[in-house]
Every structure is written in structure tokens, then in C-alpha cells.
PDBML (XML) file of the C-alpha atoms, coordinates in Angstrom:
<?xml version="1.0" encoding="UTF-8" ?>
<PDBx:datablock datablockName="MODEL"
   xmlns:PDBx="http://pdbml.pdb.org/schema/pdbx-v50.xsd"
   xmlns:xsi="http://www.w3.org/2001/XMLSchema-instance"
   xsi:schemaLocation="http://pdbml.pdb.org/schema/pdbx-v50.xsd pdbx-v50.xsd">
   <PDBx:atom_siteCategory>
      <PDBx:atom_site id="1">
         <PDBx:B_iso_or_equiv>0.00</PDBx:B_iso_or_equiv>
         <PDBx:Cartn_x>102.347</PDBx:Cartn_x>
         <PDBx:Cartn_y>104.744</PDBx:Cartn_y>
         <PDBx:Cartn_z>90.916</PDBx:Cartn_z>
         <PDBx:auth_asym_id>A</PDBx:auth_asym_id>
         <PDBx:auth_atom_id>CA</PDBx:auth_atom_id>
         <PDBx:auth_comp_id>UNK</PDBx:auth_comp_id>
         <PDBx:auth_seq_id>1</PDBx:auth_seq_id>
         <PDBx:group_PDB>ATOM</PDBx:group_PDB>
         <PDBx:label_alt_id xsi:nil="true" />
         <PDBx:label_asym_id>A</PDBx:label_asym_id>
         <PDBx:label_atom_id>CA</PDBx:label_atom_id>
         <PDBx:label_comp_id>UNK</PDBx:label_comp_id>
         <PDBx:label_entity_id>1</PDBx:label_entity_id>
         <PDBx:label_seq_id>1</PDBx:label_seq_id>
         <PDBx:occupancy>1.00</PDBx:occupancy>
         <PDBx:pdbx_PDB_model_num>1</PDBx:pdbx_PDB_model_num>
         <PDBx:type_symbol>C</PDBx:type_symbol>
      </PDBx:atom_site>
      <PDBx:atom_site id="2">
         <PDBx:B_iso_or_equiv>0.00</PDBx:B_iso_or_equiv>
         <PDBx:Cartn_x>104.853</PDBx:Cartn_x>
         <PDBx:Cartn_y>107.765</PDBx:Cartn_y>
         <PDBx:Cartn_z>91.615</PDBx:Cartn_z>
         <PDBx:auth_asym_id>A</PDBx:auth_asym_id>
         <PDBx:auth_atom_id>CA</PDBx:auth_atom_id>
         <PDBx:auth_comp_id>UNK</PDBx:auth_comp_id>
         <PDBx:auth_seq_id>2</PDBx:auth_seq_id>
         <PDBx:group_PDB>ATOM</PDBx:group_PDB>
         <PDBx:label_alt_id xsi:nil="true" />
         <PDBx:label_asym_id>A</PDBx:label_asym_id>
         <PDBx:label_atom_id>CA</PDBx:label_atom_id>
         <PDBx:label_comp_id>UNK</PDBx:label_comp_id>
         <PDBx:label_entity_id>1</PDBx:label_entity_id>
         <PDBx:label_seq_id>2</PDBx:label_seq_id>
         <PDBx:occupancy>1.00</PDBx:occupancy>
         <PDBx:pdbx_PDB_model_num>1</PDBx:pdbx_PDB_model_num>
         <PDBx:type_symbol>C</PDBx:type_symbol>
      </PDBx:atom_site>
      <PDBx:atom_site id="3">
         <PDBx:B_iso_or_equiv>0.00</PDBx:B_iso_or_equiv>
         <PDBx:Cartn_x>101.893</PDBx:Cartn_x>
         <PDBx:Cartn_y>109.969</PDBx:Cartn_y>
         <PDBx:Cartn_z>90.737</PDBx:Cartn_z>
         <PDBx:auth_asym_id>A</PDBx:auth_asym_id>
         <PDBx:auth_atom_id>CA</PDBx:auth_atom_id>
         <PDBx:auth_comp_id>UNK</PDBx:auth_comp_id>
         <PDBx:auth_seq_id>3</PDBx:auth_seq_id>
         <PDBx:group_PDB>ATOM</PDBx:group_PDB>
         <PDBx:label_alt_id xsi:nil="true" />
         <PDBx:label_asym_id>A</PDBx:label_asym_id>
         <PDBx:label_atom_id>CA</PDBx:label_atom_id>
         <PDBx:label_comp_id>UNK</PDBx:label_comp_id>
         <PDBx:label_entity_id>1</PDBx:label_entity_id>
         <PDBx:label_seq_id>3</PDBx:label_seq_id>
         <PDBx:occupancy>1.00</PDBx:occupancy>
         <PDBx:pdbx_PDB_model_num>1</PDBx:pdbx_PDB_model_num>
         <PDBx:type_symbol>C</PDBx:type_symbol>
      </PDBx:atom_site>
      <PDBx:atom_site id="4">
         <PDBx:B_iso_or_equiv>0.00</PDBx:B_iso_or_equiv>
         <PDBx:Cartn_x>99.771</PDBx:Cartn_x>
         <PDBx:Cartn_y>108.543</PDBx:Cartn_y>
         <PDBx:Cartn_z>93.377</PDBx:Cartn_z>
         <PDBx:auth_asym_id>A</PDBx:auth_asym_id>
         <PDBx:auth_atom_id>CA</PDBx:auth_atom_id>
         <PDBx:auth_comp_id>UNK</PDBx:auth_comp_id>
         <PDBx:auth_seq_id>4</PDBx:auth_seq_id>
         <PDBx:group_PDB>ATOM</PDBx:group_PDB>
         <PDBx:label_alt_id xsi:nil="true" />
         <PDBx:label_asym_id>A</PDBx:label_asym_id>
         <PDBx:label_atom_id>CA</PDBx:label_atom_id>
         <PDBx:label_comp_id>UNK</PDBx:label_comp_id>
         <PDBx:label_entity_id>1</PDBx:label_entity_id>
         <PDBx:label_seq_id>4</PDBx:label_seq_id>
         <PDBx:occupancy>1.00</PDBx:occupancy>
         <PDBx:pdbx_PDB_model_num>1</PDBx:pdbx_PDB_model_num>
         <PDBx:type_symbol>C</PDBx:type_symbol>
      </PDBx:atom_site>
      <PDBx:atom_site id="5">
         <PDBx:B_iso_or_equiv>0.00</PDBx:B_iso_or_equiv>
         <PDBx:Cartn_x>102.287</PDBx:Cartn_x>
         <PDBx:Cartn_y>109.011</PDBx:Cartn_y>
         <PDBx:Cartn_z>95.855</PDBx:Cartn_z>
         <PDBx:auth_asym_id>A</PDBx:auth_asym_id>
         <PDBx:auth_atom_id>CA</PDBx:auth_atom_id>
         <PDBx:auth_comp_id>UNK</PDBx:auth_comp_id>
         <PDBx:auth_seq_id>5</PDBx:auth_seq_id>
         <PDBx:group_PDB>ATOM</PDBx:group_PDB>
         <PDBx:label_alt_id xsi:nil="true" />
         <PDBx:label_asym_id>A</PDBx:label_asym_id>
         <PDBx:label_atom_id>CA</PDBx:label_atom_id>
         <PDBx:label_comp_id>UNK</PDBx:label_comp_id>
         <PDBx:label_entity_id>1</PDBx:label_entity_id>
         <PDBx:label_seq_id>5</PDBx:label_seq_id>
         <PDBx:occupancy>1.00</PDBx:occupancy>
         <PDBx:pdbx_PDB_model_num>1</PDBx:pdbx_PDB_model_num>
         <PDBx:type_symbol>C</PDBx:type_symbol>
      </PDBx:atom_site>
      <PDBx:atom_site id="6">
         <PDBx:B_iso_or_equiv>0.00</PDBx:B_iso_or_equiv>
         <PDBx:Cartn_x>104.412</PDBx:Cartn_x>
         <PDBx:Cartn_y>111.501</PDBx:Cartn_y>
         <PDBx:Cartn_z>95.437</PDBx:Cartn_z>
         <PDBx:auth_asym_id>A</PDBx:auth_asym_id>
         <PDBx:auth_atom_id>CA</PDBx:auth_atom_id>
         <PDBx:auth_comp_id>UNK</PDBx:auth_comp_id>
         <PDBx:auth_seq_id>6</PDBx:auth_seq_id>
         <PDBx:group_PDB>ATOM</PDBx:group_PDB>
         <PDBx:label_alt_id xsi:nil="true" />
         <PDBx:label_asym_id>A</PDBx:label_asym_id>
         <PDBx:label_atom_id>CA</PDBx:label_atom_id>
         <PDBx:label_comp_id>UNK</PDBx:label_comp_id>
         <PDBx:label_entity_id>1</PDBx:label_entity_id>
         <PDBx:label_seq_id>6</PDBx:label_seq_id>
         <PDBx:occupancy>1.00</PDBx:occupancy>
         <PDBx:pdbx_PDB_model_num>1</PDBx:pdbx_PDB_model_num>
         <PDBx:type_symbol>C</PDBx:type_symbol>
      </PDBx:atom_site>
      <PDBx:atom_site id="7">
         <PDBx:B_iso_or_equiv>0.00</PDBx:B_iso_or_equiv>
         <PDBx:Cartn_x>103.061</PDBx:Cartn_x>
         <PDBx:Cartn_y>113.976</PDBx:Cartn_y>
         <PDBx:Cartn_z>98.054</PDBx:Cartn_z>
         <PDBx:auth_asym_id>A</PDBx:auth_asym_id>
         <PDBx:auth_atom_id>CA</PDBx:auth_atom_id>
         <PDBx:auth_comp_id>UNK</PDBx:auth_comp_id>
         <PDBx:auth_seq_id>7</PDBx:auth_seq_id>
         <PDBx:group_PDB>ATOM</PDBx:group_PDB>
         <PDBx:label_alt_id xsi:nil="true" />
         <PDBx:label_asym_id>A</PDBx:label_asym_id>
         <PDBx:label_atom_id>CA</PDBx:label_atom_id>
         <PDBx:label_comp_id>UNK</PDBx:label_comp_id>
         <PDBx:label_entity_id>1</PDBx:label_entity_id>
         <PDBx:label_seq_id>7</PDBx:label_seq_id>
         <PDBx:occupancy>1.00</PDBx:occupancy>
         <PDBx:pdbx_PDB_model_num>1</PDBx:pdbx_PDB_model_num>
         <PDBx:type_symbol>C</PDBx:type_symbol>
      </PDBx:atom_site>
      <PDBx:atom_site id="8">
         <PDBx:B_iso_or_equiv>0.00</PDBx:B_iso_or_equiv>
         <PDBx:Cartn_x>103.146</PDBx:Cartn_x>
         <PDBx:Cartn_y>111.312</PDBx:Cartn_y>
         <PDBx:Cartn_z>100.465</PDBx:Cartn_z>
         <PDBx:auth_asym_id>A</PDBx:auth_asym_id>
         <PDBx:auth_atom_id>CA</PDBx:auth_atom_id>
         <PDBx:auth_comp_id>UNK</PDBx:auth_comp_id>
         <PDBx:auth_seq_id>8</PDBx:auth_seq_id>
         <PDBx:group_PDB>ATOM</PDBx:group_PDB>
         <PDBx:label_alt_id xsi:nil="true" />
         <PDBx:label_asym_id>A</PDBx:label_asym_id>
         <PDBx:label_atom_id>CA</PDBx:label_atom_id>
         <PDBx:label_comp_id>UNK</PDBx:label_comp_id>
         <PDBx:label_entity_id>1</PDBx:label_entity_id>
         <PDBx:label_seq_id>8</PDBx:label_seq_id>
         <PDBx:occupancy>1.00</PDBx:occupancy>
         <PDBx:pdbx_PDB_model_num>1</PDBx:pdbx_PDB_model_num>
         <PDBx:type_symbol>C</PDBx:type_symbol>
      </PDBx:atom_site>
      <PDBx:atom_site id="9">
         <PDBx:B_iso_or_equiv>0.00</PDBx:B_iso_or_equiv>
         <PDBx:Cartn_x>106.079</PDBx:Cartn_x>
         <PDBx:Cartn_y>110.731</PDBx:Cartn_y>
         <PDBx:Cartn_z>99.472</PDBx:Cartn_z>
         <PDBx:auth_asym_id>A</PDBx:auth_asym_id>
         <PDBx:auth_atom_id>CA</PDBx:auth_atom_id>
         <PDBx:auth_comp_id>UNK</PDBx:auth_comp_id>
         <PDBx:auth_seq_id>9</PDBx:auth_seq_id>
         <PDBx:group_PDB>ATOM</PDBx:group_PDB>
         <PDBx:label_alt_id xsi:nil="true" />
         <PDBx:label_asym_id>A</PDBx:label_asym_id>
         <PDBx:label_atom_id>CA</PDBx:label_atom_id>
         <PDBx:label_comp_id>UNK</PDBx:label_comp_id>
         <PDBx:label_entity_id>1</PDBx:label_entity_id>
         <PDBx:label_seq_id>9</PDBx:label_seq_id>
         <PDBx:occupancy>1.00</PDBx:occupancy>
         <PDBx:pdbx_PDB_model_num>1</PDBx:pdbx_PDB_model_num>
         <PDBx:type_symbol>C</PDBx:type_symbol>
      </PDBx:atom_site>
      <PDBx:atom_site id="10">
         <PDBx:B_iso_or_equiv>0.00</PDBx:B_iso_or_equiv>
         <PDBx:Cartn_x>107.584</PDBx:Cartn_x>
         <PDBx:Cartn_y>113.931</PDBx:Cartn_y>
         <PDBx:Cartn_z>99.896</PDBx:Cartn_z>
         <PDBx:auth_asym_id>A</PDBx:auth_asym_id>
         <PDBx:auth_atom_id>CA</PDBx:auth_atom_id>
         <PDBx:auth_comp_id>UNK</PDBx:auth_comp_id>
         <PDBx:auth_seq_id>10</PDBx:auth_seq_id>
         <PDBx:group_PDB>ATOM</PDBx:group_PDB>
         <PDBx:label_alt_id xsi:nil="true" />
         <PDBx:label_asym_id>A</PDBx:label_asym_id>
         <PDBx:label_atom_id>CA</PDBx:label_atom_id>
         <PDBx:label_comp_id>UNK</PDBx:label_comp_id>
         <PDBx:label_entity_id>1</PDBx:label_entity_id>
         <PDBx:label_seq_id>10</PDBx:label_seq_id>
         <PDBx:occupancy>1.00</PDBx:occupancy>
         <PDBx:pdbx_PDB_model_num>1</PDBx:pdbx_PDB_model_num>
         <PDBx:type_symbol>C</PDBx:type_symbol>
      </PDBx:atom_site>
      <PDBx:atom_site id="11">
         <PDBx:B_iso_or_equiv>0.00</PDBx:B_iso_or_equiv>
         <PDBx:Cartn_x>105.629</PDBx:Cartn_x>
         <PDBx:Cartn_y>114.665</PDBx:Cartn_y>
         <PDBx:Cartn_z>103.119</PDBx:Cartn_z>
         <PDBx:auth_asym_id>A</PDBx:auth_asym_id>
         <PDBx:auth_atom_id>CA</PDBx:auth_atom_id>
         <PDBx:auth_comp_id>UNK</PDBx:auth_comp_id>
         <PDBx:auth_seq_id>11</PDBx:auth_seq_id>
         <PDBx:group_PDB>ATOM</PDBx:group_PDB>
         <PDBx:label_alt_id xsi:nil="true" />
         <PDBx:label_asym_id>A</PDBx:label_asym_id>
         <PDBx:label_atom_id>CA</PDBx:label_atom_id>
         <PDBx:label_comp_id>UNK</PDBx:label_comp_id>
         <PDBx:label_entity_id>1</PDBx:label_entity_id>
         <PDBx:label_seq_id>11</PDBx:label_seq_id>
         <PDBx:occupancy>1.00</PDBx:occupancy>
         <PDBx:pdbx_PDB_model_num>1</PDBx:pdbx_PDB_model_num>
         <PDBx:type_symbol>C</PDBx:type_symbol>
      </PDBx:atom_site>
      <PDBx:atom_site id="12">
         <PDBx:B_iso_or_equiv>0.00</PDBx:B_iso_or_equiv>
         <PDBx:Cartn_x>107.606</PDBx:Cartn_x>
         <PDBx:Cartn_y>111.412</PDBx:Cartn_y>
         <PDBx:Cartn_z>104.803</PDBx:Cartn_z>
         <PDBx:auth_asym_id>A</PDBx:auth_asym_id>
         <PDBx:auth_atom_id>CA</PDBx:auth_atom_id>
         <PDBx:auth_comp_id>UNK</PDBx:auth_comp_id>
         <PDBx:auth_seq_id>12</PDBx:auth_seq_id>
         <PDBx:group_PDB>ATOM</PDBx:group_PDB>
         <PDBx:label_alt_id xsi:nil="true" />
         <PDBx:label_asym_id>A</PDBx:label_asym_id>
         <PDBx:label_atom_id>CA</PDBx:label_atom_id>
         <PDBx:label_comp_id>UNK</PDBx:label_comp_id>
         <PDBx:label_entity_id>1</PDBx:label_entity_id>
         <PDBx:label_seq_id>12</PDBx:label_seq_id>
         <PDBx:occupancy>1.00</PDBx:occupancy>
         <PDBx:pdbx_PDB_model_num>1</PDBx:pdbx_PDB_model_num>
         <PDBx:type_symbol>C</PDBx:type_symbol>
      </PDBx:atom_site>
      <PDBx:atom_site id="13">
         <PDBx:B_iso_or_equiv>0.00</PDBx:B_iso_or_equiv>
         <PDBx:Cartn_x>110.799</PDBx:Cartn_x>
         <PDBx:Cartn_y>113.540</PDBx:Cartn_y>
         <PDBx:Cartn_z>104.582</PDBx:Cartn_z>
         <PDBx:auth_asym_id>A</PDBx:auth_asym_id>
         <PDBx:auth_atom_id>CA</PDBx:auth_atom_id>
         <PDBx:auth_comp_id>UNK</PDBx:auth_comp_id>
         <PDBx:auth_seq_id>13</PDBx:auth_seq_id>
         <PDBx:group_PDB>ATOM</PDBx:group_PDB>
         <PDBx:label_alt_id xsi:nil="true" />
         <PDBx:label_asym_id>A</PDBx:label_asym_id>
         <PDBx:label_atom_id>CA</PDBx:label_atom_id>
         <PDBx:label_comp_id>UNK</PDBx:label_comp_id>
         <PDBx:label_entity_id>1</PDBx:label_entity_id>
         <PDBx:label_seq_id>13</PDBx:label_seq_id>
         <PDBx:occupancy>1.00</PDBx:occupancy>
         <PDBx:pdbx_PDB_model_num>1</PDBx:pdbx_PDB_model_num>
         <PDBx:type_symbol>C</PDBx:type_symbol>
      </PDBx:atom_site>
      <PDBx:atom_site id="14">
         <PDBx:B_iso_or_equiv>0.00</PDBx:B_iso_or_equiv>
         <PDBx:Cartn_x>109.199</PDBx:Cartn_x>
         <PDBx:Cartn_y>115.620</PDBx:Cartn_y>
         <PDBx:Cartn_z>106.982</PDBx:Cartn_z>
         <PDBx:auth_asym_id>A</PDBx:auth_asym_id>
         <PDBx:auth_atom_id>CA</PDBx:auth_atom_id>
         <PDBx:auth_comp_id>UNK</PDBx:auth_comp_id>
         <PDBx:auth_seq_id>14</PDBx:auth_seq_id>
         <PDBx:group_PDB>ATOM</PDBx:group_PDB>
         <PDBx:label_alt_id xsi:nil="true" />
         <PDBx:label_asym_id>A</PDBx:label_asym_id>
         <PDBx:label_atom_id>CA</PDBx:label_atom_id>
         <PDBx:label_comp_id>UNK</PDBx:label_comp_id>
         <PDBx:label_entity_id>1</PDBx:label_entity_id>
         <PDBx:label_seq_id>14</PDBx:label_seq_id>
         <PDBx:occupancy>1.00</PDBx:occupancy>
         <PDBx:pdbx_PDB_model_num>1</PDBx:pdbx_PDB_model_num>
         <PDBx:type_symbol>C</PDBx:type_symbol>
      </PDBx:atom_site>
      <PDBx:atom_site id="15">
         <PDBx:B_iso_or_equiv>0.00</PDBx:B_iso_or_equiv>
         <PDBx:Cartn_x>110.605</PDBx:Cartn_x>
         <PDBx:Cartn_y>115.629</PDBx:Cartn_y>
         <PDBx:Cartn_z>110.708</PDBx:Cartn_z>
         <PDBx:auth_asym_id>A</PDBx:auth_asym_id>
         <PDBx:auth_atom_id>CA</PDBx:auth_atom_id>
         <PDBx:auth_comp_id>UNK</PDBx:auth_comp_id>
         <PDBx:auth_seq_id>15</PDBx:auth_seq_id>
         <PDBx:group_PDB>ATOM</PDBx:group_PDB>
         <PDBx:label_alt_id xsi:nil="true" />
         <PDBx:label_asym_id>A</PDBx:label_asym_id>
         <PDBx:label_atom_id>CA</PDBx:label_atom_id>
         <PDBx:label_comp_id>UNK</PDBx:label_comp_id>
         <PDBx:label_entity_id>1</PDBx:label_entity_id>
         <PDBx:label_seq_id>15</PDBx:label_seq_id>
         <PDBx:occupancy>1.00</PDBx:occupancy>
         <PDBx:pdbx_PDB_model_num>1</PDBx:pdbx_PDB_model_num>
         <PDBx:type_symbol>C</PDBx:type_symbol>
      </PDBx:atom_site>
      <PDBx:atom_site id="16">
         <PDBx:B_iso_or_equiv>0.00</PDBx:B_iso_or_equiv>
         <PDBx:Cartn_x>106.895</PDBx:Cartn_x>
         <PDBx:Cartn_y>114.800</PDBx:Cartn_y>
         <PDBx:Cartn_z>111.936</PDBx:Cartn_z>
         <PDBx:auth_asym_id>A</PDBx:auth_asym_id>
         <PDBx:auth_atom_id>CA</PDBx:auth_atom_id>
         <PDBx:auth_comp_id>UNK</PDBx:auth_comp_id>
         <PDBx:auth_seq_id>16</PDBx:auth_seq_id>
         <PDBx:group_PDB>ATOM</PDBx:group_PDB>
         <PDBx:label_alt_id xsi:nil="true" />
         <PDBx:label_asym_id>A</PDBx:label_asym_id>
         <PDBx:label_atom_id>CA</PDBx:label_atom_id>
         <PDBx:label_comp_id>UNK</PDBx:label_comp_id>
         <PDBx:label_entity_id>1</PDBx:label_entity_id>
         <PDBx:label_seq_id>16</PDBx:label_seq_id>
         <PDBx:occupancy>1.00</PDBx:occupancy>
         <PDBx:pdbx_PDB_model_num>1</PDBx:pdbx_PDB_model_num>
         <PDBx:type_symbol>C</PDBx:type_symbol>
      </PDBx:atom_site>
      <PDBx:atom_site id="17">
         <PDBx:B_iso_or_equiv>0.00</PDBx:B_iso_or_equiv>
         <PDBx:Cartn_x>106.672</PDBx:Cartn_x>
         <PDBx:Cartn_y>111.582</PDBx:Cartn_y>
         <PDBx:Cartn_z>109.597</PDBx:Cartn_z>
         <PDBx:auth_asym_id>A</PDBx:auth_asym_id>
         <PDBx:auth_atom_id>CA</PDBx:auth_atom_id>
         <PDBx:auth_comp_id>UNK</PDBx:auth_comp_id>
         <PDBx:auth_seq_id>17</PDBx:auth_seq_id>
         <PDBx:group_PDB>ATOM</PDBx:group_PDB>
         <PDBx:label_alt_id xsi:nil="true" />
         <PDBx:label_asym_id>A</PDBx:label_asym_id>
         <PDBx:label_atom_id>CA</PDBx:label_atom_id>
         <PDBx:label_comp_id>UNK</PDBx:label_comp_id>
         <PDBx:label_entity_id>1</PDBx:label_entity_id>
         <PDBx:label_seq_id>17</PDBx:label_seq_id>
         <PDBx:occupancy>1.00</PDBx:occupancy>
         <PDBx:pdbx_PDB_model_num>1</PDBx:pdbx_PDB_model_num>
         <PDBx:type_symbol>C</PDBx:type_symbol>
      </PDBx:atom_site>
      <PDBx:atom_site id="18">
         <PDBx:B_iso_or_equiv>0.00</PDBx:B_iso_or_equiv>
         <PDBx:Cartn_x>110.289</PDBx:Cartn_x>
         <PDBx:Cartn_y>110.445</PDBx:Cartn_y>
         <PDBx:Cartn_z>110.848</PDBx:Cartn_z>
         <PDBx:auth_asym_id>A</PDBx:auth_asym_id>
         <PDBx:auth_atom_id>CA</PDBx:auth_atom_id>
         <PDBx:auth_comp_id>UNK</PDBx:auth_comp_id>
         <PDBx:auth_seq_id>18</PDBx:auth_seq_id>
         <PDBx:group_PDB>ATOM</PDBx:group_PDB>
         <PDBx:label_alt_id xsi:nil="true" />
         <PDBx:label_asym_id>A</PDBx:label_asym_id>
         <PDBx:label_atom_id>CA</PDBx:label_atom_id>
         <PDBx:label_comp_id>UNK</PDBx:label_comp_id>
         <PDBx:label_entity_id>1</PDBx:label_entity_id>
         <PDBx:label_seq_id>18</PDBx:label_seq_id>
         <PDBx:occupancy>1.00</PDBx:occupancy>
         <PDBx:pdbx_PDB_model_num>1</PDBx:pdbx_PDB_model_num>
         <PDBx:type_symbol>C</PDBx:type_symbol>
      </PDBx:atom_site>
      <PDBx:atom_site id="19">
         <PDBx:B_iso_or_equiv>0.00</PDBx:B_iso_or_equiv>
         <PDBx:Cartn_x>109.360</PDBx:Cartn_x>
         <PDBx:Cartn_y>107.454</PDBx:Cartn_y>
         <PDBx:Cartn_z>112.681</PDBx:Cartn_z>
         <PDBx:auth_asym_id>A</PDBx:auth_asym_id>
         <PDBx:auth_atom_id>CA</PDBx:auth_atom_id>
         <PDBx:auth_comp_id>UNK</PDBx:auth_comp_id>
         <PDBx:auth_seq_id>19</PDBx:auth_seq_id>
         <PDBx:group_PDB>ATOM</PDBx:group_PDB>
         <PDBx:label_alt_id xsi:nil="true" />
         <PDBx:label_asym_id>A</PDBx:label_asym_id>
         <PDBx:label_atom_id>CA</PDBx:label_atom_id>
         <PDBx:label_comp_id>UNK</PDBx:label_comp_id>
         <PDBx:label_entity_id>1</PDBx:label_entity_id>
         <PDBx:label_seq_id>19</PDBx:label_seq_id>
         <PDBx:occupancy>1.00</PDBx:occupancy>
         <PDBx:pdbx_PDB_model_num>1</PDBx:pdbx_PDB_model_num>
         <PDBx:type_symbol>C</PDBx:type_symbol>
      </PDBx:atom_site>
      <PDBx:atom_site id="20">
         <PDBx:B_iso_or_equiv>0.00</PDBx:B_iso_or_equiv>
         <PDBx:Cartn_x>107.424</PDBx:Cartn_x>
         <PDBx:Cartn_y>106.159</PDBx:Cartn_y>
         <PDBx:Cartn_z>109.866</PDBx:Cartn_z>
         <PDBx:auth_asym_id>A</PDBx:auth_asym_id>
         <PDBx:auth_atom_id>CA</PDBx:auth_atom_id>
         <PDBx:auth_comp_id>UNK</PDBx:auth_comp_id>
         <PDBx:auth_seq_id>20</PDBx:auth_seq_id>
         <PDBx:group_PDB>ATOM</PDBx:group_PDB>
         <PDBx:label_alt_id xsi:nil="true" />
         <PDBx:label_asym_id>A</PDBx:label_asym_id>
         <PDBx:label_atom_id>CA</PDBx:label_atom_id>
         <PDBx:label_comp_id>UNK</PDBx:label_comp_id>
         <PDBx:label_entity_id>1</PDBx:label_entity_id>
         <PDBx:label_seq_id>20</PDBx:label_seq_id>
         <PDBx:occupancy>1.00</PDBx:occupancy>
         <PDBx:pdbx_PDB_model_num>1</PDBx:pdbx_PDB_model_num>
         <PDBx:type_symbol>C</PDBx:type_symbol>
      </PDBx:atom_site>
      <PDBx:atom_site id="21">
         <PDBx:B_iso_or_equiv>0.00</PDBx:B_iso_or_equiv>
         <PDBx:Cartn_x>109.812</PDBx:Cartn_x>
         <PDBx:Cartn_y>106.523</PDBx:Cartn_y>
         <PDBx:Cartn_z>107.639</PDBx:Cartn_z>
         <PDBx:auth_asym_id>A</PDBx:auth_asym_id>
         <PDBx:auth_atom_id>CA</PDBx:auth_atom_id>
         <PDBx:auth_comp_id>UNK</PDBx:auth_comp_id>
         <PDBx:auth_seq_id>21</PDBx:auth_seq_id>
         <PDBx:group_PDB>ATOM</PDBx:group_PDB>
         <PDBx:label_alt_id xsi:nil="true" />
         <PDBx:label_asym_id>A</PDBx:label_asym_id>
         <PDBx:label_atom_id>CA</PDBx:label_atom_id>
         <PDBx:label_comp_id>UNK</PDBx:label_comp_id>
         <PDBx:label_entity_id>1</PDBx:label_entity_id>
         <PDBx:label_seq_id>21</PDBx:label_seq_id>
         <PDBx:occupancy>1.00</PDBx:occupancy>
         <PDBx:pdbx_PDB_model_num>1</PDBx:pdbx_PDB_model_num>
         <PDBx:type_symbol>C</PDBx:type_symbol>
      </PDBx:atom_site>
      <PDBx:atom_site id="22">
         <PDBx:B_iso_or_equiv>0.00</PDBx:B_iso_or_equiv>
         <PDBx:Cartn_x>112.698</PDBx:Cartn_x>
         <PDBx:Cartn_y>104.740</PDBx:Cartn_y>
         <PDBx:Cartn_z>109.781</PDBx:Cartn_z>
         <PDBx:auth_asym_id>A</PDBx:auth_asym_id>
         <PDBx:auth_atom_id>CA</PDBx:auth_atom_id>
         <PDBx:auth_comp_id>UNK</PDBx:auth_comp_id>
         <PDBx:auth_seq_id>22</PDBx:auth_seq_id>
         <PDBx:group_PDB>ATOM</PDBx:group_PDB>
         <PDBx:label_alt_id xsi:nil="true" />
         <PDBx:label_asym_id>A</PDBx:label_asym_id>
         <PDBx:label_atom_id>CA</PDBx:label_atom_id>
         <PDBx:label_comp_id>UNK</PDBx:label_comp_id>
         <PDBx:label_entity_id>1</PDBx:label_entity_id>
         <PDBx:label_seq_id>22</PDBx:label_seq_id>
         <PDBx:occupancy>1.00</PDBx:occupancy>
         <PDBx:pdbx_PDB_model_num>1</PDBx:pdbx_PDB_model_num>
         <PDBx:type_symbol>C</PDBx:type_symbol>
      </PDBx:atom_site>
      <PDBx:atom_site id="23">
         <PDBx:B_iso_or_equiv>0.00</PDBx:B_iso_or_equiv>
         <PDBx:Cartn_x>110.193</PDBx:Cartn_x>
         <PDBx:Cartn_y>102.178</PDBx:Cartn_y>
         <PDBx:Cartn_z>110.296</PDBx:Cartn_z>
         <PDBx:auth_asym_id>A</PDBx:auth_asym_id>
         <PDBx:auth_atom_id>CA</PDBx:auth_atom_id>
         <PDBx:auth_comp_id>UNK</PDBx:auth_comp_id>
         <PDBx:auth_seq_id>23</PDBx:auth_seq_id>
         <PDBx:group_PDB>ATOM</PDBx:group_PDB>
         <PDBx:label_alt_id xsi:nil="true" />
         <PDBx:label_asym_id>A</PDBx:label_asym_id>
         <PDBx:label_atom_id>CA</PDBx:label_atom_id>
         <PDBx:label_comp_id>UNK</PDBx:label_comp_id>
         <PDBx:label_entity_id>1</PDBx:label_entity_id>
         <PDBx:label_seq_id>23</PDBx:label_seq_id>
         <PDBx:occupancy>1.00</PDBx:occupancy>
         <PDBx:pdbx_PDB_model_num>1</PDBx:pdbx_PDB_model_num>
         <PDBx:type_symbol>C</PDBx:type_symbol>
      </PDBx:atom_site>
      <PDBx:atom_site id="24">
         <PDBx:B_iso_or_equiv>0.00</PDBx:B_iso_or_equiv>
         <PDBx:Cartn_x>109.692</PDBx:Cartn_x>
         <PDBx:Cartn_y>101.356</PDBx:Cartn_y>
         <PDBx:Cartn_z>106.544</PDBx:Cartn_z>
         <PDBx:auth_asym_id>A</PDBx:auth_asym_id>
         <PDBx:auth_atom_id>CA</PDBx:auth_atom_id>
         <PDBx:auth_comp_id>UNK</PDBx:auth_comp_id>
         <PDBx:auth_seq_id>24</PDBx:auth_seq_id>
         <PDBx:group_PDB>ATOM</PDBx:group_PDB>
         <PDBx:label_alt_id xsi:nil="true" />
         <PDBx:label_asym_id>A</PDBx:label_asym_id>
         <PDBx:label_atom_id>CA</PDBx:label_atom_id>
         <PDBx:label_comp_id>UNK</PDBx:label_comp_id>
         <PDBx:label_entity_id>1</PDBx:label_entity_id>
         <PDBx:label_seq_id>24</PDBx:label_seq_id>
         <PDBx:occupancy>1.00</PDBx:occupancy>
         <PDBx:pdbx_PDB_model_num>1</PDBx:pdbx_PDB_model_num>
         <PDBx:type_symbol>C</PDBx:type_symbol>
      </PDBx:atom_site>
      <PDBx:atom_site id="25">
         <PDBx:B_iso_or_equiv>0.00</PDBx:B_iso_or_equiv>
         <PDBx:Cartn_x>113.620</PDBx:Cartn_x>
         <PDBx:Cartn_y>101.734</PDBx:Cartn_y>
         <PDBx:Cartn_z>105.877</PDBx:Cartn_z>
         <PDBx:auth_asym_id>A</PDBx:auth_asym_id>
         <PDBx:auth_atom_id>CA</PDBx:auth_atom_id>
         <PDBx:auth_comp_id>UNK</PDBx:auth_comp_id>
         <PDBx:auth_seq_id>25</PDBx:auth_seq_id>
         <PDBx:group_PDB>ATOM</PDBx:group_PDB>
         <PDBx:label_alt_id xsi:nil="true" />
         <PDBx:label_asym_id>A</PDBx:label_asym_id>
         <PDBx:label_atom_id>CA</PDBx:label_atom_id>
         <PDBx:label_comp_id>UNK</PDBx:label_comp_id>
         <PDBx:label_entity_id>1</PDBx:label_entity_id>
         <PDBx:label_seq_id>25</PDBx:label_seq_id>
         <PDBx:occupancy>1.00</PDBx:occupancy>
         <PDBx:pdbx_PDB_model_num>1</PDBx:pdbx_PDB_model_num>
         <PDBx:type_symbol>C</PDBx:type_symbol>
      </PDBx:atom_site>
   </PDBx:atom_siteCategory>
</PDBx:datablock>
């Protein structure tokens, strides 16, 4: 599962991905 998404993953720390990622927090 971490394999699958770990780029993703990584690539939601990015600035670009922020709202995404607050949305999902």
C-alpha cells in the first residue's frame, strides 16, 4: 500500500497539492 503511494504521497507535501491535502486532514 505505501509502495503504491508513496510518490503521491510525497508530491501532496508540495505547496501546489496544499489544498488537497488540508482537505483530507
Amino acid at each position: 500500500t505505501g509502495y503504491k503511494v508513496g510518490p503521491q504521497f510525497f508530491r501532496g507535501l508540495k505547496s501546489d497539492a496544499l489544498p488537497q491535502l488540508i482537505l483530507t486532514v
